[in-house]
C-alpha atoms as a PDB file:
ATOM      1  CA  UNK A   1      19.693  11.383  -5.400  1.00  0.00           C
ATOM      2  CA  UNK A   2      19.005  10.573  -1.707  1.00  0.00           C
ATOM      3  CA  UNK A   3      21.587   9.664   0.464  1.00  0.00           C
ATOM      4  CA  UNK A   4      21.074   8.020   4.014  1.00  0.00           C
ATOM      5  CA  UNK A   5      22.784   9.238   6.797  1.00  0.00           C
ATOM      6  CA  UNK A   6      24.008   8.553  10.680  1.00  0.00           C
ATOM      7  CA  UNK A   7      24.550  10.085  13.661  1.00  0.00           C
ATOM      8  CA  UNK A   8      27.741  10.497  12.497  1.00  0.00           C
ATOM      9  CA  UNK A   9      26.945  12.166   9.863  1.00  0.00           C
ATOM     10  CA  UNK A  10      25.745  15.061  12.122  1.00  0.00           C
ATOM     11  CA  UNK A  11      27.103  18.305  11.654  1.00  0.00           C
ATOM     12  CA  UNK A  12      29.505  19.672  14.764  1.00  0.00           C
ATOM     13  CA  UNK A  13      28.320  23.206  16.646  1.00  0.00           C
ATOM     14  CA  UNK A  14      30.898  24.784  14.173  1.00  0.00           C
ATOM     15  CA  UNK A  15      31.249  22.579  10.899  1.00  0.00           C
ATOM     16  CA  UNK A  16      29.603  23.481   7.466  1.00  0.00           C
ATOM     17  CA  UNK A  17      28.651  20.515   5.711  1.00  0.00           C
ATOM     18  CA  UNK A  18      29.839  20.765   1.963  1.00  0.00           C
ATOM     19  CA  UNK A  19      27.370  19.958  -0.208  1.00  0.00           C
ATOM     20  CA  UNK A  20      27.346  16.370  -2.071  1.00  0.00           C
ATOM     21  CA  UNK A  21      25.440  16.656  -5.681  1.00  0.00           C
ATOM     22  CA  UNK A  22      27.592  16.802  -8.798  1.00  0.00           C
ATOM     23  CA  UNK A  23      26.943  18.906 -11.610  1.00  0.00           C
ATOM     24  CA  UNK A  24      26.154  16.691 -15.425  1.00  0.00           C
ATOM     25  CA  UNK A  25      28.743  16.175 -17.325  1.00  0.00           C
ATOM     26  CA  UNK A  26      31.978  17.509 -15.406  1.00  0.00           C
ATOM     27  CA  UNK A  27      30.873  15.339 -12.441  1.00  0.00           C
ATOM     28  CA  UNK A  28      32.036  18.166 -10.271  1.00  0.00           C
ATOM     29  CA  UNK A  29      30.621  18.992  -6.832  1.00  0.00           C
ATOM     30  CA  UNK A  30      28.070  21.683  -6.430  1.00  0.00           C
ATOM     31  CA  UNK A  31      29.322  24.536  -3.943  1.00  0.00           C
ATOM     32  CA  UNK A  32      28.124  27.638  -2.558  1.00  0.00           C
ATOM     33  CA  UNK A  33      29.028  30.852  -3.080  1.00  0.00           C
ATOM     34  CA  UNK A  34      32.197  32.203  -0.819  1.00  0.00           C
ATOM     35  CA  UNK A  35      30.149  34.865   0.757  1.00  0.00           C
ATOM     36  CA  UNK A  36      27.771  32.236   1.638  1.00  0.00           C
ATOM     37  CA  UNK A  37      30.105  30.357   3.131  1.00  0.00           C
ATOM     38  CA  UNK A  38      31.239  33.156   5.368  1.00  0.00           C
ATOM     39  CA  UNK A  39      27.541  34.664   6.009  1.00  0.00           C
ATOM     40  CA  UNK A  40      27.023  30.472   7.645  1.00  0.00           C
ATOM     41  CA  UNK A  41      29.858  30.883   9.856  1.00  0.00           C
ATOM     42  CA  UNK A  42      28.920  34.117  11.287  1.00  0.00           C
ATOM     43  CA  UNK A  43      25.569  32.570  11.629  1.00  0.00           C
ATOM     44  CA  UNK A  44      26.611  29.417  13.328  1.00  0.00           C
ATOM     45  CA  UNK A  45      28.052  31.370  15.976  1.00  0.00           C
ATOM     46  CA  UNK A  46      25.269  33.698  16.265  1.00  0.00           C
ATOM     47  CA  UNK A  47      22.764  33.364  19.256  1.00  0.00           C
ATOM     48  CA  UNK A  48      19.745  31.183  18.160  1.00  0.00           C
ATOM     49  CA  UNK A  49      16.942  34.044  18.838  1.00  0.00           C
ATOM     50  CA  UNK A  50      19.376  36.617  16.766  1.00  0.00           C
ATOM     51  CA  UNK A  51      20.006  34.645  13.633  1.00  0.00           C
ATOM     52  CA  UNK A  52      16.447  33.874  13.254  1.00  0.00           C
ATOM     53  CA  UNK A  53      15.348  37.550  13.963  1.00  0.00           C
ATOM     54  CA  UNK A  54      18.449  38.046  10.845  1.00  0.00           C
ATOM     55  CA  UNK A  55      16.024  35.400   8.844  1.00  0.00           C
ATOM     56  CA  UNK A  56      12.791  37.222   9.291  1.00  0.00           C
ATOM     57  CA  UNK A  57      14.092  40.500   7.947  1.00  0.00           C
ATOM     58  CA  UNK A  58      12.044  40.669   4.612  1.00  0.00           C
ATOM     59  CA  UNK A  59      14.311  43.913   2.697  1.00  0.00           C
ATOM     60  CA  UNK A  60      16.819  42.530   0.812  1.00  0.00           C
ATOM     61  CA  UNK A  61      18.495  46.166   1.040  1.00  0.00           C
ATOM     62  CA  UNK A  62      18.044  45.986   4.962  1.00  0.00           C
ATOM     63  CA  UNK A  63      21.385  45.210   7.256  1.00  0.00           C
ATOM     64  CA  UNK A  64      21.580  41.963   8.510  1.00  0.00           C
ATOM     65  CA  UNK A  65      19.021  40.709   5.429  1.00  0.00           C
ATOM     66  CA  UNK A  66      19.493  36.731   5.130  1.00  0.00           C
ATOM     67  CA  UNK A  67      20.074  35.328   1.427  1.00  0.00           C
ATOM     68  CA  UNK A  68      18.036  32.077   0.816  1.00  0.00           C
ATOM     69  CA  UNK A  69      20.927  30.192   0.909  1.00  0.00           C
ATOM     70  CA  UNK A  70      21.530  30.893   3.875  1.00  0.00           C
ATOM     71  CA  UNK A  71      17.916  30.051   5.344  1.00  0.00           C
ATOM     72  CA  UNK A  72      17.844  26.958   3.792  1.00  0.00           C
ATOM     73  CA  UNK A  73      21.094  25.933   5.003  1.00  0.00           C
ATOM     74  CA  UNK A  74      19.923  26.596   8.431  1.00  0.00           C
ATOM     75  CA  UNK A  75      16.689  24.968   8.102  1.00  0.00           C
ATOM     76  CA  UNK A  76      18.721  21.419   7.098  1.00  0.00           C
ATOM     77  CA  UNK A  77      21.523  21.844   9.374  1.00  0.00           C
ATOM     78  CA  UNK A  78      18.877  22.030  12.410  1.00  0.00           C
ATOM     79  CA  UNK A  79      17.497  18.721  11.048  1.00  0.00           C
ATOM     80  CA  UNK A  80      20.374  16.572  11.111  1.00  0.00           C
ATOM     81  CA  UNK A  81      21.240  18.207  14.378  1.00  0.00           C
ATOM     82  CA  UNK A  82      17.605  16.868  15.863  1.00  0.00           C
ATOM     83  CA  UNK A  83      16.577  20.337  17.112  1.00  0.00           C
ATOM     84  CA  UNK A  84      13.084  20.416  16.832  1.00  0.00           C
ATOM     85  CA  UNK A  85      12.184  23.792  18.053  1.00  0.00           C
ATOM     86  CA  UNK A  86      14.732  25.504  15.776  1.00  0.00           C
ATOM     87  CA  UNK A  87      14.265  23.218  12.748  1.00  0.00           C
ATOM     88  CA  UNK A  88      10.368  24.201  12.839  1.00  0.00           C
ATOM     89  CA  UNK A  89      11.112  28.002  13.475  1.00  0.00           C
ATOM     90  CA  UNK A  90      13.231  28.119  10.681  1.00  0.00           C
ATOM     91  CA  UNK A  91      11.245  26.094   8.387  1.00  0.00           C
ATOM     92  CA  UNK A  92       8.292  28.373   8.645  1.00  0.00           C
ATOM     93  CA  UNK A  93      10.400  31.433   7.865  1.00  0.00           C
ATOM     94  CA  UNK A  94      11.351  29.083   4.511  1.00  0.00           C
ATOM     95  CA  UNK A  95       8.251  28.254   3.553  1.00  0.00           C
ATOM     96  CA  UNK A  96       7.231  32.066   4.166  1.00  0.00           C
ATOM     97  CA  UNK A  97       9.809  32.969   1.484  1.00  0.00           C
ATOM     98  CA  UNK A  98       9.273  30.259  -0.996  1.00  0.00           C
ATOM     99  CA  UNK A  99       5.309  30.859  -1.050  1.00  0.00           C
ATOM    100  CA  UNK A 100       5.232  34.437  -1.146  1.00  0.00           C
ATOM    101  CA  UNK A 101       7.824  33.886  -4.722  1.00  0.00           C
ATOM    102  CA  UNK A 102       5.022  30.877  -6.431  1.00  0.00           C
ATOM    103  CA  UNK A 103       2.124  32.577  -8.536  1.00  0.00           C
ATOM    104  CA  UNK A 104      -0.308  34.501  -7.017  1.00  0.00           C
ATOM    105  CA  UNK A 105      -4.163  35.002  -7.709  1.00  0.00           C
ATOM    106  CA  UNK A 106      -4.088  37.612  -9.785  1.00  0.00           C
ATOM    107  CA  UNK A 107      -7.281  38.716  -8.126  1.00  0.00           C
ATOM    108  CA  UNK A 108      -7.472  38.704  -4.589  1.00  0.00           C
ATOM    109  CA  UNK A 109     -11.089  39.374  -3.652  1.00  0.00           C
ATOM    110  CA  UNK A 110     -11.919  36.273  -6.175  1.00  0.00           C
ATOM    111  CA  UNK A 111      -9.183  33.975  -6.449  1.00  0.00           C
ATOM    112  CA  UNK A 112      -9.006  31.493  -9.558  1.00  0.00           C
ATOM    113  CA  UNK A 113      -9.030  28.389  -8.368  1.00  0.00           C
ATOM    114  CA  UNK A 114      -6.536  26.962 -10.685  1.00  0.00           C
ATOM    115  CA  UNK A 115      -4.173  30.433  -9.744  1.00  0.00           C
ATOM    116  CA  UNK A 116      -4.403  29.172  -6.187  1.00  0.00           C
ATOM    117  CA  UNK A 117      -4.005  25.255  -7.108  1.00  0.00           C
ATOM    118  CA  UNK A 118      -0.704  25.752  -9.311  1.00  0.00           C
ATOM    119  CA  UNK A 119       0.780  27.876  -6.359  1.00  0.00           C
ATOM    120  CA  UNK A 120       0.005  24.779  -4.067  1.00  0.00           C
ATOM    121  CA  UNK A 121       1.500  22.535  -6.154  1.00  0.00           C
ATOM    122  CA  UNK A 122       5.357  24.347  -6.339  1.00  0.00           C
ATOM    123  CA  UNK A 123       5.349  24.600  -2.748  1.00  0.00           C
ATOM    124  CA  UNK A 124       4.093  21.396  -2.117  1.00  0.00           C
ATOM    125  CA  UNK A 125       7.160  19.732  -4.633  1.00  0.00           C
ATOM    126  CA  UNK A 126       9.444  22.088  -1.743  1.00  0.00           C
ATOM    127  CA  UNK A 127       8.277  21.161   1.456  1.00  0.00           C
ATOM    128  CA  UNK A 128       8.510  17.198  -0.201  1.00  0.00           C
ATOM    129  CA  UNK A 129      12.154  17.677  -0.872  1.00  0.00           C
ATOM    130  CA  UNK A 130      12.596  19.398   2.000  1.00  0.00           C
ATOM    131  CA  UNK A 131      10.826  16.417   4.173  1.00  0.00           C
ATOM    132  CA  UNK A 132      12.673  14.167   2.832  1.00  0.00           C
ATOM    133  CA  UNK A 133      15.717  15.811   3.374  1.00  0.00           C
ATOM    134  CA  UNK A 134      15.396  15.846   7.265  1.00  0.00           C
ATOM    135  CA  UNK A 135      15.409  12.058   7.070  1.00  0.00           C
ATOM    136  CA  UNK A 136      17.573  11.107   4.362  1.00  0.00           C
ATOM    137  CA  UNK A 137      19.599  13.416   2.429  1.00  0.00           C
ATOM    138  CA  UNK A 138      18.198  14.857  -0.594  1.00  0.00           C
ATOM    139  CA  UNK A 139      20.793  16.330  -2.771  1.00  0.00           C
ATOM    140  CA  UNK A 140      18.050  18.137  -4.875  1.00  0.00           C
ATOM    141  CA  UNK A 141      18.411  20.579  -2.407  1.00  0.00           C
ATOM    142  CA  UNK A 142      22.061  21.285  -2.750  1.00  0.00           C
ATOM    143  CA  UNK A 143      21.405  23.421  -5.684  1.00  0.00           C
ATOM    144  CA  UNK A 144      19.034  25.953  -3.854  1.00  0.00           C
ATOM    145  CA  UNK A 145      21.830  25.744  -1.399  1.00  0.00           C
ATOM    146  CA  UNK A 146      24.170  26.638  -4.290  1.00  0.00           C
ATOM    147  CA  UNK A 147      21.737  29.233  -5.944  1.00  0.00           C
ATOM    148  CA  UNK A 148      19.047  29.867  -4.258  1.00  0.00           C
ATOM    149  CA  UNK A 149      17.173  32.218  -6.467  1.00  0.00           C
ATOM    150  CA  UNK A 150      17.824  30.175  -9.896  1.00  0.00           C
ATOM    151  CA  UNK A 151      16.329  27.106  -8.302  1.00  0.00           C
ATOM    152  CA  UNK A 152      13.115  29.196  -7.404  1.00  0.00           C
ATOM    153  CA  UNK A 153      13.167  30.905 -10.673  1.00  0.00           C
ATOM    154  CA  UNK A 154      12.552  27.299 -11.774  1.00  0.00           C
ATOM    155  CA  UNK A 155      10.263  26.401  -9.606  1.00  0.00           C
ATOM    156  CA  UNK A 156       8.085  29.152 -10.965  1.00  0.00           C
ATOM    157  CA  UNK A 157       8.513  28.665 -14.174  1.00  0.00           C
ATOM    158  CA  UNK A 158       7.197  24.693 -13.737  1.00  0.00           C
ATOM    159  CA  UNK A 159       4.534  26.410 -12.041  1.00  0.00           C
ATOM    160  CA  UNK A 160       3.546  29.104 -13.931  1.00  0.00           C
ATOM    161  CA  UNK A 161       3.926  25.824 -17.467  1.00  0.00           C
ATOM    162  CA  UNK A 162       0.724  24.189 -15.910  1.00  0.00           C
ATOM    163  CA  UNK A 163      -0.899  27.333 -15.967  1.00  0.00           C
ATOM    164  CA  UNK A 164      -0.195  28.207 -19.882  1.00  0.00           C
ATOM    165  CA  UNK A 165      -3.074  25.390 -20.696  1.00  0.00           C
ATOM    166  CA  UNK A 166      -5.391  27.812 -19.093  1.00  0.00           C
ATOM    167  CA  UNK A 167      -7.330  29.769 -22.388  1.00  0.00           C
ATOM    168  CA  UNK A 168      -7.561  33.729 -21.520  1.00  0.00           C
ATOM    169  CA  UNK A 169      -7.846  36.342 -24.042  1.00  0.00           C
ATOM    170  CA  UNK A 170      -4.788  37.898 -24.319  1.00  0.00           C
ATOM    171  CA  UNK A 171      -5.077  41.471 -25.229  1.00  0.00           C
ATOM    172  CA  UNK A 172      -4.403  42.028 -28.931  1.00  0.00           C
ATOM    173  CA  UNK A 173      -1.783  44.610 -29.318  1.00  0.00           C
ATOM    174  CA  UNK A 174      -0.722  44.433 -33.025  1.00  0.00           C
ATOM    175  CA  UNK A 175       2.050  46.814 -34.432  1.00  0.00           C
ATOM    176  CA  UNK A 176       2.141  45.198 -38.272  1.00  0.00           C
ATOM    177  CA  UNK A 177       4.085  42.242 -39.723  1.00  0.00           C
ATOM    178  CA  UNK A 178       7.571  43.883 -40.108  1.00  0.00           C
ATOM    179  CA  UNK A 179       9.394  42.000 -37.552  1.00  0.00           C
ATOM    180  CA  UNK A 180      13.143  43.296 -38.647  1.00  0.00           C
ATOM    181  CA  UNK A 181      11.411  46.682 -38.788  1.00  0.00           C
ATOM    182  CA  UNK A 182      10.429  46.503 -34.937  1.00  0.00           C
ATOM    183  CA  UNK A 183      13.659  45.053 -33.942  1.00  0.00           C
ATOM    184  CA  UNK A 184      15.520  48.042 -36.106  1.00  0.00           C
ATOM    185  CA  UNK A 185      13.587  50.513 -34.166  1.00  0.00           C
ATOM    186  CA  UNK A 186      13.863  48.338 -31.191  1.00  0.00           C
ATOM    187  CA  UNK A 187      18.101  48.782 -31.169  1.00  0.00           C
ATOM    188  CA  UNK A 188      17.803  52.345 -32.260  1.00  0.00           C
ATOM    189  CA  UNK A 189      15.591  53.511 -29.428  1.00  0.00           C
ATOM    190  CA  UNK A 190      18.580  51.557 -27.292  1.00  0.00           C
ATOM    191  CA  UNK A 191      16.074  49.429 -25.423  1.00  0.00           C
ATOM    192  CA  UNK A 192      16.495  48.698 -21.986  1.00  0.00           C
ATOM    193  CA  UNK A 193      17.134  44.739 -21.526  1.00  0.00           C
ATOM    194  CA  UNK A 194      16.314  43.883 -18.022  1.00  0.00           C
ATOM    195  CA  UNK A 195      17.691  40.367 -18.376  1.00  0.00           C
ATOM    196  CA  UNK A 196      21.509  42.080 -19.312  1.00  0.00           C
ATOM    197  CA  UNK A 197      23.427  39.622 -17.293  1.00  0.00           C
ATOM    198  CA  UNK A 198      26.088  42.392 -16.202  1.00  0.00           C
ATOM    199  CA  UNK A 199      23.035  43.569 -14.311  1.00  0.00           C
ATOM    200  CA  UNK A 200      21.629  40.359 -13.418  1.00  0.00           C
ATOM    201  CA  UNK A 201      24.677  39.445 -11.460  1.00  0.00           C
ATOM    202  CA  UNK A 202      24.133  42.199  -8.836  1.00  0.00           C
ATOM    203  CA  UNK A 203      21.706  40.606  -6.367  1.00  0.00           C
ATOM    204  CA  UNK A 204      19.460  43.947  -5.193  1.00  0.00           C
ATOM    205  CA  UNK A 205      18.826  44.133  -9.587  1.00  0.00           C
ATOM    206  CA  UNK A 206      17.597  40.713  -9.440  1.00  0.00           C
ATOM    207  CA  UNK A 207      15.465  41.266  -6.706  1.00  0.00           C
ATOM    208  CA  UNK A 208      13.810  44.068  -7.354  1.00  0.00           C
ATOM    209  CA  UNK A 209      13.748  42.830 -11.450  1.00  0.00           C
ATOM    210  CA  UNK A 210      11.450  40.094 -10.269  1.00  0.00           C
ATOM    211  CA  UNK A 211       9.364  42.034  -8.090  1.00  0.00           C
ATOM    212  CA  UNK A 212       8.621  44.360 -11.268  1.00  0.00           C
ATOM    213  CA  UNK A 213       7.744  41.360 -13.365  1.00  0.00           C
ATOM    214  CA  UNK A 214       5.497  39.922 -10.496  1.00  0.00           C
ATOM    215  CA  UNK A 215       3.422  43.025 -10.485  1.00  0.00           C
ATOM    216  CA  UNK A 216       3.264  42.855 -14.874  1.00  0.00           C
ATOM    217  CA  UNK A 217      -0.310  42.403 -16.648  1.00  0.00           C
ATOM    218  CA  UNK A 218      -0.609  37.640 -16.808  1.00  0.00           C
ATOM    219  CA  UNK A 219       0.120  37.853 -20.606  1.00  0.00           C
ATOM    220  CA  UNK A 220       3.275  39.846 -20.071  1.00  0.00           C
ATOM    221  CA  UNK A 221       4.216  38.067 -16.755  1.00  0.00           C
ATOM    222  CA  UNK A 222       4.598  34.404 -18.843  1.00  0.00           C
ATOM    223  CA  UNK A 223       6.047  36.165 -21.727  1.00  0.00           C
ATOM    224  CA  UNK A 224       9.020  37.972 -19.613  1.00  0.00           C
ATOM    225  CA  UNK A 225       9.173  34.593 -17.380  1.00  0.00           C
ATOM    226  CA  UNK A 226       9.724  32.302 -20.455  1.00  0.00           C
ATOM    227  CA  UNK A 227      12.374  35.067 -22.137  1.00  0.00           C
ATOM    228  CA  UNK A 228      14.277  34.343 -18.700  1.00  0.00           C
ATOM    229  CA  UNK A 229      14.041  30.405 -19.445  1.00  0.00           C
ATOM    230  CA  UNK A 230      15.466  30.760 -22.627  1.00  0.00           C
ATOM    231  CA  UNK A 231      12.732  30.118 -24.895  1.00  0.00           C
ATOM    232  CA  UNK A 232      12.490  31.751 -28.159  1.00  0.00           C
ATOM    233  CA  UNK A 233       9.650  33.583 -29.034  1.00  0.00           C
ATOM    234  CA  UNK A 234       9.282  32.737 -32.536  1.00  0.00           C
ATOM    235  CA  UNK A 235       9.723  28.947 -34.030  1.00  0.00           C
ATOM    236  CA  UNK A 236      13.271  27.797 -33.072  1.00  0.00           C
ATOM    237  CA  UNK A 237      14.756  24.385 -34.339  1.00  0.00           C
ATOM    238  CA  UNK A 238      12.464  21.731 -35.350  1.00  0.00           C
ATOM    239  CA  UNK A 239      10.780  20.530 -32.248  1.00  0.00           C
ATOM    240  CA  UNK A 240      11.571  23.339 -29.756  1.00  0.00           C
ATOM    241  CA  UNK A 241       9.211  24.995 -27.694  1.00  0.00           C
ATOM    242  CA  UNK A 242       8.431  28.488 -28.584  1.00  0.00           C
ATOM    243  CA  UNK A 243       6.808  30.874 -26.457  1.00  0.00           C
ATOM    244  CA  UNK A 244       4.726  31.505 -29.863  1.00  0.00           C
ATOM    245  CA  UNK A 245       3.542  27.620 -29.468  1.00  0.00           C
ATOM    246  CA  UNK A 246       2.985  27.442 -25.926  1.00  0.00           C
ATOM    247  CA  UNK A 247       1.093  30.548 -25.527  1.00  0.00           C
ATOM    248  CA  UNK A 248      -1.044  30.528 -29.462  1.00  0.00           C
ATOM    249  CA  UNK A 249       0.141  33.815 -29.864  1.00  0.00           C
ATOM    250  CA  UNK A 250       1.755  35.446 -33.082  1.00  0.00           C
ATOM    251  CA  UNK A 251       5.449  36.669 -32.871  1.00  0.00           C
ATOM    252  CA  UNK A 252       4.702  40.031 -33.914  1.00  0.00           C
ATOM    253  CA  UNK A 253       2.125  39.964 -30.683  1.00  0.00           C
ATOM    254  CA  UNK A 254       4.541  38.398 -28.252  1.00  0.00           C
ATOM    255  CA  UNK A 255       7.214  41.037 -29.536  1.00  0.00           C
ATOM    256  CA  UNK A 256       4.389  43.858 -28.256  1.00  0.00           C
ATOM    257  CA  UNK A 257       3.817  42.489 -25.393  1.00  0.00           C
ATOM    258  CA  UNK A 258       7.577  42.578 -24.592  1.00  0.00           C
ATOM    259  CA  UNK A 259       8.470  45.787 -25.811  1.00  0.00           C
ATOM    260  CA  UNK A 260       5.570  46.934 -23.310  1.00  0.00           C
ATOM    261  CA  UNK A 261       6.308  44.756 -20.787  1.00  0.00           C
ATOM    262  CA  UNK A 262      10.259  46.229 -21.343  1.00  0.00           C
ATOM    263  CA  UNK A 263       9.047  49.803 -20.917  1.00  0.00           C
ATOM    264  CA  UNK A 264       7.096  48.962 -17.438  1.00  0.00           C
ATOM    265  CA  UNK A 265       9.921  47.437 -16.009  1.00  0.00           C
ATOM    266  CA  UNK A 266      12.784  50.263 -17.404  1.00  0.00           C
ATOM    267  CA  UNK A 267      10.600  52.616 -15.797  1.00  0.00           C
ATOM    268  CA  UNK A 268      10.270  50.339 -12.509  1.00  0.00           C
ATOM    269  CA  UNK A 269      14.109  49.642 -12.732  1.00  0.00           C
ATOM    270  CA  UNK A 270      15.195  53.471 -12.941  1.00  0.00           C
ATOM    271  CA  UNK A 271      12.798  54.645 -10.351  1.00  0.00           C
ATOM    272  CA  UNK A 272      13.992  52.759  -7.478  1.00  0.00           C
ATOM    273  CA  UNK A 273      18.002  53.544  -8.611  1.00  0.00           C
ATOM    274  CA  UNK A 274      19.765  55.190  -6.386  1.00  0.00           C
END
């Protein structure tokens, strides 16, 4: 929902404007995270030049390293606030981020042009909000300022839907029909589940999680991006979207391409531990 506002509206040299989209269903309001909270009052008080050098720092394990929330928050607040020079500083560190998360061409040299086109089109639906937003409030934007990463999670995932039309040959990797066989072996082998959500609380494990999946094989890429969705991979309930249906792959080939896909990213995960 958009939301005009006034010069009065403007946020003071020290205020931090709560945000003003409600959640479905328990009507409440959307809010950030504490440490978020804190991180934009440090920020606010910060000298211009060193919050944005903060904002270009890139390693998430690096002091001083920015959360998106953070960046966004900045980006809006120097909108309402009519500072040109900062609002367009900080916007292009934004955009940076955001683009550099969208779908890639998975070749460089010779980039698909649909690759390249679906990429365009998620950042494109950003910058709009975000446009928007610096003349009339956008609420949309109050849940990246809520959680960042979950809203650009979605963001690929629409992105990466308008891709699954595209017909490649998926490898074939078959390992027989025994489903409840592969998922006995599966538990006994105690397979590493990178979407435990113990683990996918800590904010470095998500990070570096994604990363891993970014740099999977296509087939395994949507496969892992659509487990994170929530889609089953087999059929579900009468009318649900399976990962089975969307991609015209068979379970038992999905389940491969997981278990594989698993194995890449255990071995990504435990290298870079500490």
């Amino acid at each position: 929902m958009q939301e005009s506002w006034t010069n009065d509206d403007k946020p003071g040299s020290d205020v931090i404007e709560p945000l003003r989209k409600r959640k479905a269903g328990s009507g409440e309001l959307y809010t950030r995270p504490s440490q978020i909270e804190q991180m934009l009052k440090m920020l606010i008080a910060l000298p211009v030049e060193e919050a944005l050098a903060r904002a270009r720092i890139r390693n998430r394990k690096s002091p001083g390293w920015l959360p998106g929330e953070c960046v966004l928050h900045m980006t809006r607040r120097a909108a309402r606030l009519r500072d040109r020079r900062s609002y367009e500083r900080w916007y292009e560190i934004l955009a940076e981020r955001v683009l550099a998360a969208l779908p890639r061409p998975s070749n460089k040299d010779r980039p698909a042009a649909r690759e390249l086109e679906i990429g365009e089109t998620g950042f494109h639906r950003f910058i709009e909000m975000l446009s928007v937003d610096s003349n009339v409030y956008d609420d949309r934007l109050d849940i990246w300022e809520a959680r960042f990463d979950l809203a650009l999670k979605n963001l690929r995932r629409d992105a990466l839907r308008k891709l699954l039309p595209a017909k490649d040959e998926p490898e074939t990797v078959e390992i027989g029909d025994d489903l409840v066989l592969a998922r006995e072996v599966e538990g006994a082998q105690g397979a590493f589940d990178p979407f435990d959500p113990g683990r996918l609380n800590e904010e470095d494990f998500r990070s570096r999680l994604w990363d891993a999946i970014d740099a999977l094989p296509r087939e395994q890429n949507r496969i892992l991006t659509m487990m994170a969705e929530g889609i089953p991979i087999g059929t579900g309930a009468p009318g649900e979207e399976s990962i089975a249906t969307l991609l015209g792959l068979q379970p038992r080939t999905i389940n491969n391409h997981k278990r594989r896909a698993f194995e890449t990213l255990r071995q990504a995960m435990e290298g870079g531990e500490a």
